[in-house]
PDB file of N, CA and C in Angstrom:
ATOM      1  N   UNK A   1      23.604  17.120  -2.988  1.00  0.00           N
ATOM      2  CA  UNK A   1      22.376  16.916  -2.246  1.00  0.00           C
ATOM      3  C   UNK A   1      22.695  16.103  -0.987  1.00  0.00           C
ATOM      4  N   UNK A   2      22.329  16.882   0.030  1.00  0.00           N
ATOM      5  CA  UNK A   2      22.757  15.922   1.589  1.00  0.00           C
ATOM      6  C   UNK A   2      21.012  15.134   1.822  1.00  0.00           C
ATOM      7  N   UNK A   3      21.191  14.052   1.801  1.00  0.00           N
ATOM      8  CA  UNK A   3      20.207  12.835   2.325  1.00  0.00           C
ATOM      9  C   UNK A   3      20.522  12.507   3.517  1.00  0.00           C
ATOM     10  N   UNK A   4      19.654  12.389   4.520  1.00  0.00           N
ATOM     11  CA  UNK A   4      19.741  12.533   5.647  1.00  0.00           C
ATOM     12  C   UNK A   4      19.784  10.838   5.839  1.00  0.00           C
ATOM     13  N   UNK A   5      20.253  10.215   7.014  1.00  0.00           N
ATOM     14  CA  UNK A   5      19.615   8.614   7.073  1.00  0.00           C
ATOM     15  C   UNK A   5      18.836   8.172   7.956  1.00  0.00           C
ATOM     16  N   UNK A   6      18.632   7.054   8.465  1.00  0.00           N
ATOM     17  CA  UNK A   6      17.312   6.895   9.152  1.00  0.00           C
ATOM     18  C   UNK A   6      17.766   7.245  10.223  1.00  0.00           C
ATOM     19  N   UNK A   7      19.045   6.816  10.826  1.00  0.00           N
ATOM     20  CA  UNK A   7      19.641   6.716  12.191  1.00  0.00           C
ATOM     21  C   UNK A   7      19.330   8.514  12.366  1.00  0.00           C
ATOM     22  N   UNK A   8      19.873   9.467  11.181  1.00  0.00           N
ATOM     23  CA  UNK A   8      19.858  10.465  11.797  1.00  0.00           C
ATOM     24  C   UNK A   8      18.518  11.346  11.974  1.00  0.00           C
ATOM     25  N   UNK A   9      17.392  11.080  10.462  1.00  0.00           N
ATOM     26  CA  UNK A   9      16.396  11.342  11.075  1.00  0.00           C
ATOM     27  C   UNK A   9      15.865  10.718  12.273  1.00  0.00           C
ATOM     28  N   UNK A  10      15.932   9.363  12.900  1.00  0.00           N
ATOM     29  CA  UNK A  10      15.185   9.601  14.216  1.00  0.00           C
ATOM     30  C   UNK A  10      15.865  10.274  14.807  1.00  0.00           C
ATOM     31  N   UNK A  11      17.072  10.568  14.848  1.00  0.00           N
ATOM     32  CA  UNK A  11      17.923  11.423  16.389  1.00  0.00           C
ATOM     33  C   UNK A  11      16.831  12.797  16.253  1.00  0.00           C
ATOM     34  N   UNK A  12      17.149  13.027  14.901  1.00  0.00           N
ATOM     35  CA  UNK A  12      16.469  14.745  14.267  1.00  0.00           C
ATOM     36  C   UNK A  12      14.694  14.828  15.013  1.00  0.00           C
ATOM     37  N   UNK A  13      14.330  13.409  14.800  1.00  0.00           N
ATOM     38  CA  UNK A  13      12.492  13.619  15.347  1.00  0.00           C
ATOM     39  C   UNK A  13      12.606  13.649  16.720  1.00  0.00           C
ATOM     40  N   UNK A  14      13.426  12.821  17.385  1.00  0.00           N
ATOM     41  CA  UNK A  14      13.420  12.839  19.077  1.00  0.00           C
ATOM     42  C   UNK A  14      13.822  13.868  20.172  1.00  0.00           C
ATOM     43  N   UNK A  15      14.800  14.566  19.291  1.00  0.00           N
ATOM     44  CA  UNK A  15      14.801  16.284  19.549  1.00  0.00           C
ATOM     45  C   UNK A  15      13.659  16.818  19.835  1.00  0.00           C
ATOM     46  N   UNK A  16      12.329  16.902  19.035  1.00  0.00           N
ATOM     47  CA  UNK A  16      11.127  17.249  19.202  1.00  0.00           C
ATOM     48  C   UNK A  16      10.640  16.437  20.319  1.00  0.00           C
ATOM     49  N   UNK A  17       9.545  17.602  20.822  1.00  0.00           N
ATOM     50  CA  UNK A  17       8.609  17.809  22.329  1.00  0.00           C
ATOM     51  C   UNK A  17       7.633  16.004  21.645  1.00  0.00           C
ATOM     52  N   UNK A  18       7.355  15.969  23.086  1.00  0.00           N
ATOM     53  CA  UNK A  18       6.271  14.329  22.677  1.00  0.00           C
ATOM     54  C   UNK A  18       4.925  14.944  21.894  1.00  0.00           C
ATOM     55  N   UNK A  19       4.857  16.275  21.954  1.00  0.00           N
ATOM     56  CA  UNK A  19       3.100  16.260  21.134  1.00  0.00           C
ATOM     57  C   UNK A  19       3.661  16.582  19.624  1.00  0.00           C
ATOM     58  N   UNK A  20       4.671  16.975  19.473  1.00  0.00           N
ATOM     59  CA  UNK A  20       5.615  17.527  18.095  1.00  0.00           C
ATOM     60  C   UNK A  20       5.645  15.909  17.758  1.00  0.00           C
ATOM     61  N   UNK A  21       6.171  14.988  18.525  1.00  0.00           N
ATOM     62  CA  UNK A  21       6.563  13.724  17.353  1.00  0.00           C
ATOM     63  C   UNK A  21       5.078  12.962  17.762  1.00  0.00           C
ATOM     64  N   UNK A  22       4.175  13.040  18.202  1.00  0.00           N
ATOM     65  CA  UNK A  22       2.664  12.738  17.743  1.00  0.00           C
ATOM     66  C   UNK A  22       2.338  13.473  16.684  1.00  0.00           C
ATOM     67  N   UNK A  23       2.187  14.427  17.055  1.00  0.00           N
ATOM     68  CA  UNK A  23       1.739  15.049  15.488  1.00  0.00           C
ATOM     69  C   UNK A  23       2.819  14.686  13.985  1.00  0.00           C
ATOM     70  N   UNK A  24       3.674  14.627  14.323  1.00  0.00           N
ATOM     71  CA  UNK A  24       4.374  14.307  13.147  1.00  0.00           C
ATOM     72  C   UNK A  24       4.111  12.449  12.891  1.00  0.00           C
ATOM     73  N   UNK A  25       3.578  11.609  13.785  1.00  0.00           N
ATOM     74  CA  UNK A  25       2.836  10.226  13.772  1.00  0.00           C
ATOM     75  C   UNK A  25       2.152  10.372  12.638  1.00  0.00           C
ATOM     76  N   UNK A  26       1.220  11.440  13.198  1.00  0.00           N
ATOM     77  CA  UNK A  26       0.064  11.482  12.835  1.00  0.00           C
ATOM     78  C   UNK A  26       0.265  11.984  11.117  1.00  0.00           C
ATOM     79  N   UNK A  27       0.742  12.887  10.979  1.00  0.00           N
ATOM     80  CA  UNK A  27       0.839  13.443   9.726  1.00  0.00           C
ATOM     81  C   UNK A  27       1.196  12.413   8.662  1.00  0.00           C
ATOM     82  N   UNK A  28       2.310  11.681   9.019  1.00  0.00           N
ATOM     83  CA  UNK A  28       3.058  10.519   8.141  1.00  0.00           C
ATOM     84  C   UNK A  28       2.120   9.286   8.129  1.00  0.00           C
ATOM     85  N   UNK A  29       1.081   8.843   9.029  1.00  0.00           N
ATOM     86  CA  UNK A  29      -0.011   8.018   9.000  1.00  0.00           C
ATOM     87  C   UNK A  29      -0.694   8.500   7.957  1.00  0.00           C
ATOM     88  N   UNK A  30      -1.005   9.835   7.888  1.00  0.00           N
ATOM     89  CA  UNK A  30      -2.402   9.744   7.169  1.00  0.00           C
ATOM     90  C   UNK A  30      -1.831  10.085   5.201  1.00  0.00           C
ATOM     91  N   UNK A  31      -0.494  10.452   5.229  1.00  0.00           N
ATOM     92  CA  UNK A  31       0.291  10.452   4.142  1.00  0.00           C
ATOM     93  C   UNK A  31       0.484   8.778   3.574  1.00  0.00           C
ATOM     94  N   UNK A  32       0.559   8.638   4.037  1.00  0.00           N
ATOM     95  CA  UNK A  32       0.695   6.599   4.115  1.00  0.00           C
ATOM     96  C   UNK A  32      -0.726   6.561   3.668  1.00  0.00           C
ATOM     97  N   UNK A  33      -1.596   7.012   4.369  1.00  0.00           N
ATOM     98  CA  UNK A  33      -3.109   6.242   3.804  1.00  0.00           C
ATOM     99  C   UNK A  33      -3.094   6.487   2.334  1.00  0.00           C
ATOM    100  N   UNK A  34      -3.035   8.645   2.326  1.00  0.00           N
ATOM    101  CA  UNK A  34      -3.437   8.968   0.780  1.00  0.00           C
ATOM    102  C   UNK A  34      -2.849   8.317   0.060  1.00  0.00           C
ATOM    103  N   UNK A  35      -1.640   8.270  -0.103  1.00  0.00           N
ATOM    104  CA  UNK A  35      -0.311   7.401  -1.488  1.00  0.00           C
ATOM    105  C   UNK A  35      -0.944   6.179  -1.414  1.00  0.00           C
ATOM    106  N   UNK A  36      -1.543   5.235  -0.528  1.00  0.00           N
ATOM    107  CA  UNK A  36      -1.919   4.195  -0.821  1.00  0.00           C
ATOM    108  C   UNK A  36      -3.212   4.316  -1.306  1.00  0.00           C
ATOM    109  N   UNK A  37      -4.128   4.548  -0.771  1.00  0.00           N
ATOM    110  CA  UNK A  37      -5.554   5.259  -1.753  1.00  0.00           C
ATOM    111  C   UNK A  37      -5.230   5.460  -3.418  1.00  0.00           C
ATOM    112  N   UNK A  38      -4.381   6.373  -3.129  1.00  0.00           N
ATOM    113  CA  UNK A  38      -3.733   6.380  -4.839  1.00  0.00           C
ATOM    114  C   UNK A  38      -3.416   5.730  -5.404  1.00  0.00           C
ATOM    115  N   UNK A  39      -2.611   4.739  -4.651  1.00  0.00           N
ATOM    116  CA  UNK A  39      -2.176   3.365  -5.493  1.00  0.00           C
ATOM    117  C   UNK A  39      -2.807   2.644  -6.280  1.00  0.00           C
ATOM    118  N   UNK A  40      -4.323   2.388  -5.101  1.00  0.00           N
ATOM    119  CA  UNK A  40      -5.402   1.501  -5.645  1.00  0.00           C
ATOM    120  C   UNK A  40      -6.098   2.175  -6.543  1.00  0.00           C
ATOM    121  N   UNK A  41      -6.035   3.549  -6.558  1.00  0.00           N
ATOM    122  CA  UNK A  41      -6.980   3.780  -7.343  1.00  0.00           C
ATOM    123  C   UNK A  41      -6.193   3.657  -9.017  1.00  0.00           C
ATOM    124  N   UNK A  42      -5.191   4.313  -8.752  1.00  0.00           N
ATOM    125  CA  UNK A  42      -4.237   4.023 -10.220  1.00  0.00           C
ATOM    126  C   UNK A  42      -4.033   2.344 -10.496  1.00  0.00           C
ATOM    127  N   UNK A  43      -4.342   1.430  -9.738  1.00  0.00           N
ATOM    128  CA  UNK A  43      -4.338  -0.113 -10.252  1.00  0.00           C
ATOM    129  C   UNK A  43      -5.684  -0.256 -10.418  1.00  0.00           C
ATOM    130  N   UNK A  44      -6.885   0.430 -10.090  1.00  0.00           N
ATOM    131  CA  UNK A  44      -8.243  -0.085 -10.214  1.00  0.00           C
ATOM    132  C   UNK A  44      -8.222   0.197 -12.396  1.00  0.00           C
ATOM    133  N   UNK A  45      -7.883   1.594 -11.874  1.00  0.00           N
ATOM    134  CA  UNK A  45      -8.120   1.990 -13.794  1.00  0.00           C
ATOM    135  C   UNK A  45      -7.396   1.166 -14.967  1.00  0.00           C
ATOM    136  N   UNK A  46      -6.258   0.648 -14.269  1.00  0.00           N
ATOM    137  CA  UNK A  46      -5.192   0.314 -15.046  1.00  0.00           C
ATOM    138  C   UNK A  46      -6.211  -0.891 -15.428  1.00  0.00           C
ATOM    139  N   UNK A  47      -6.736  -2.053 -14.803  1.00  0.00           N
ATOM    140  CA  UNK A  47      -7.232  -2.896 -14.496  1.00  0.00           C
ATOM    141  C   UNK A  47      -8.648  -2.763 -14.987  1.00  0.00           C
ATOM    142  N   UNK A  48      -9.082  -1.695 -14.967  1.00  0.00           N
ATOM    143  CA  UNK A  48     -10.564  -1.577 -15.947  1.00  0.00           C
ATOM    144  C   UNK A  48      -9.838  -1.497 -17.594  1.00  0.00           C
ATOM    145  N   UNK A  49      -8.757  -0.389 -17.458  1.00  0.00           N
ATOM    146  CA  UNK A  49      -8.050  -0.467 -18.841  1.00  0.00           C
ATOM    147  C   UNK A  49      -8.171  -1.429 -19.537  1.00  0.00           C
ATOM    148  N   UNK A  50      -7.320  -2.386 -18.837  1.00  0.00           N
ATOM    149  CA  UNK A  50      -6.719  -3.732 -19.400  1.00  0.00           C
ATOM    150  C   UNK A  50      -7.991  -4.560 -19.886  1.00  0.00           C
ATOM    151  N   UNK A  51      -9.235  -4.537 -18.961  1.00  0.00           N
ATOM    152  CA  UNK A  51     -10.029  -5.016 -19.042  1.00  0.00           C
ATOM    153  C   UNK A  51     -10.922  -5.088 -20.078  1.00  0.00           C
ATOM    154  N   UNK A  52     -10.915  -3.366 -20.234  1.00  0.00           N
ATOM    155  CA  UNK A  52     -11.483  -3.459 -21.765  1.00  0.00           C
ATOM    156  C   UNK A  52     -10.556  -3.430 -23.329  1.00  0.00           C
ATOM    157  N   UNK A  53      -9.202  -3.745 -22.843  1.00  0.00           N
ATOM    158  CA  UNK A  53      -8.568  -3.514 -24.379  1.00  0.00           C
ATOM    159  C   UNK A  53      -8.454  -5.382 -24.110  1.00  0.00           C
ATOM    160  N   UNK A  54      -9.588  -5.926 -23.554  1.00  0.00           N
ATOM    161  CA  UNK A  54      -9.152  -7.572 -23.529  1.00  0.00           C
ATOM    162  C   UNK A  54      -8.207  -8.460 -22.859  1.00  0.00           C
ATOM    163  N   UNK A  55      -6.924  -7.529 -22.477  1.00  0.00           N
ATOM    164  CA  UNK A  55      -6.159  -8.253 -21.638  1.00  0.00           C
ATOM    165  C   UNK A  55      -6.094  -9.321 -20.693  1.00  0.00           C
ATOM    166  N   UNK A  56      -7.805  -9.066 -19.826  1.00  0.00           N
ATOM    167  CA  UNK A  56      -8.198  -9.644 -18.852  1.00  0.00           C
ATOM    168  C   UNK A  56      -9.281 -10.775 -19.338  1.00  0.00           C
ATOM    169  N   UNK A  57      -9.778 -11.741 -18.661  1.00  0.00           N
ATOM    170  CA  UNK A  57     -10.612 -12.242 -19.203  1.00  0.00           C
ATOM    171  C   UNK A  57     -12.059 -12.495 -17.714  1.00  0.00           C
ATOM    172  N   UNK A  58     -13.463 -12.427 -18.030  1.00  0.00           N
ATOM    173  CA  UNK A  58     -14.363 -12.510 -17.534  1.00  0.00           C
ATOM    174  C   UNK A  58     -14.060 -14.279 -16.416  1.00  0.00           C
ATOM    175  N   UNK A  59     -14.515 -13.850 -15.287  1.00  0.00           N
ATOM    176  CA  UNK A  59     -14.660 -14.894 -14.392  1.00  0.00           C
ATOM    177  C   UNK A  59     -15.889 -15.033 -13.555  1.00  0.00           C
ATOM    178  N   UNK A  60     -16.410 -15.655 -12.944  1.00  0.00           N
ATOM    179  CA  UNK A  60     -17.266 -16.065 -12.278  1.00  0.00           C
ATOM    180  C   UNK A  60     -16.781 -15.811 -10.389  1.00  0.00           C
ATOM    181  N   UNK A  61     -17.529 -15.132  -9.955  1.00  0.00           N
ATOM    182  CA  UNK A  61     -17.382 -14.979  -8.765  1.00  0.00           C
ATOM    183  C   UNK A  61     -16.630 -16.176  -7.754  1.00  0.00           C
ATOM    184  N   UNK A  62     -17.322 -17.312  -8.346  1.00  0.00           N
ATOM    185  CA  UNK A  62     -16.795 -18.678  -7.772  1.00  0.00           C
ATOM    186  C   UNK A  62     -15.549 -19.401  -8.425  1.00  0.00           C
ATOM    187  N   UNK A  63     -15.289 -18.532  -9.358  1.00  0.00           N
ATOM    188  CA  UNK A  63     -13.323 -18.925 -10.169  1.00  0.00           C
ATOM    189  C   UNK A  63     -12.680 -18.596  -8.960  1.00  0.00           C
ATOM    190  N   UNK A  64     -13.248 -16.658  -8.765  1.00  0.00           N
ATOM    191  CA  UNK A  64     -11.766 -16.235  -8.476  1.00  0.00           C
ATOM    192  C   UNK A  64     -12.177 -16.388  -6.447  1.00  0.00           C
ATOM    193  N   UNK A  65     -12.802 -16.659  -6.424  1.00  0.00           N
ATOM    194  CA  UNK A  65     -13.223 -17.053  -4.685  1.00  0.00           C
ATOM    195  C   UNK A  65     -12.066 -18.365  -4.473  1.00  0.00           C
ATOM    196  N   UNK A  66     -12.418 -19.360  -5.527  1.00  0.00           N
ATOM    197  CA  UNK A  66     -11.698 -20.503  -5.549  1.00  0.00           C
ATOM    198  C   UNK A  66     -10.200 -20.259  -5.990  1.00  0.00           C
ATOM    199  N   UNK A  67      -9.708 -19.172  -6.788  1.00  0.00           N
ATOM    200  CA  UNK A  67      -8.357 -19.046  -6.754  1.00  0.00           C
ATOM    201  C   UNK A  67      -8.321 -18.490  -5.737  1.00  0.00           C
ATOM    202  N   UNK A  68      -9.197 -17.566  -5.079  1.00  0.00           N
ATOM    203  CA  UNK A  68      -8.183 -16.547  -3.851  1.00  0.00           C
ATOM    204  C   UNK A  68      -7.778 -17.492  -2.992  1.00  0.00           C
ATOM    205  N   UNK A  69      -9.077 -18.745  -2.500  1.00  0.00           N
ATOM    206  CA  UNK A  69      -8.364 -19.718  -1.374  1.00  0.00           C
ATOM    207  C   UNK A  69      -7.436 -20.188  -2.097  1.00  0.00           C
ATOM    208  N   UNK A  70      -7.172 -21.071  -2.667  1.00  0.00           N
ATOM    209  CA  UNK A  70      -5.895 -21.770  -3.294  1.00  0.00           C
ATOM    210  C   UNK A  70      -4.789 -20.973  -3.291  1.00  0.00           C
ATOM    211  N   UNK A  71      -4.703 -19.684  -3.472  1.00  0.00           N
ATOM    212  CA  UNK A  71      -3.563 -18.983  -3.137  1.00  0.00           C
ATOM    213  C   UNK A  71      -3.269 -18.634  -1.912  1.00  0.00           C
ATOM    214  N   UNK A  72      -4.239 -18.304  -1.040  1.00  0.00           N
ATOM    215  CA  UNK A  72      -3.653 -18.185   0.651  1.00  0.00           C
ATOM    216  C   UNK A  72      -3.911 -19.582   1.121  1.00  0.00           C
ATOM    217  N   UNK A  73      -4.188 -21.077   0.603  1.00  0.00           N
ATOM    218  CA  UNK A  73      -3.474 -22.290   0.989  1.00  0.00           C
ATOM    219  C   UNK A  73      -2.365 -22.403   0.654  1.00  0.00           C
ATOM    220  N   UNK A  74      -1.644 -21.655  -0.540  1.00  0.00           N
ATOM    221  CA  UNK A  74      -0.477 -21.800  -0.994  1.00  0.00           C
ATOM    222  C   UNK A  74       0.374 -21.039   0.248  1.00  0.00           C
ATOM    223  N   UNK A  75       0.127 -19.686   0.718  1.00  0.00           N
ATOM    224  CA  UNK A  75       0.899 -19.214   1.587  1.00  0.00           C
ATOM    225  C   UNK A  75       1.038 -19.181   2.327  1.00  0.00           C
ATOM    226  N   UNK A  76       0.285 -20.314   3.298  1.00  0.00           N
ATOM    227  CA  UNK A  76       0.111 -20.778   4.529  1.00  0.00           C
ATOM    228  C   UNK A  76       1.140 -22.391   4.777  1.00  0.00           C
ATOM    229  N   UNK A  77       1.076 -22.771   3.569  1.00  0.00           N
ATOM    230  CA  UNK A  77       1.998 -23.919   3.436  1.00  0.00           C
ATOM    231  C   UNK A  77       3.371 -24.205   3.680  1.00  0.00           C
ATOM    232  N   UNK A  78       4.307 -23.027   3.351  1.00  0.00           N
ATOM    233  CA  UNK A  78       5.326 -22.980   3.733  1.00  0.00           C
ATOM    234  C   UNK A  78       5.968 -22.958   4.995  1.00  0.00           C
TER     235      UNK A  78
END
């Protein structure tokens, strides 16, 4: 199996006309969106899953408000 590498796919995309490597922007943008769409949606279920076999436990809007800041104070700290 020949795998191409990055160096040589860009040489391979820059060959192509400027509306050929827009459109090919464009195509790999919106491929990027779906797989990520998917992502979330396969962590939303996993996460209702978990939720109901107990894994997870019930919080209060104002827990996890108060963990989310405490964690981006944490990552701002460094």
């Amino acid at each position: 199996m020949n795998i191409a590498t990055l160096d040589q796919t860009l040489d391979t995309i820059m060959q192509l006309s400027l509306e050929q490597r827009e459109v090919l922007v464009n195509i790999v943008q919106h491929r990027n969106i779906d797989n990520r769409r998917r992502e979330m949606a396969q962590n939303a279920k996993q996460a209702i899953a978990d939720f109901h076999a107990g894994k997870l436990k019930s919080q209060s809007s104002q827990e996890i408000i108060t963990k989310l800041r405490q964690s981006l104070n944490e990552g701002t700290e460094t």
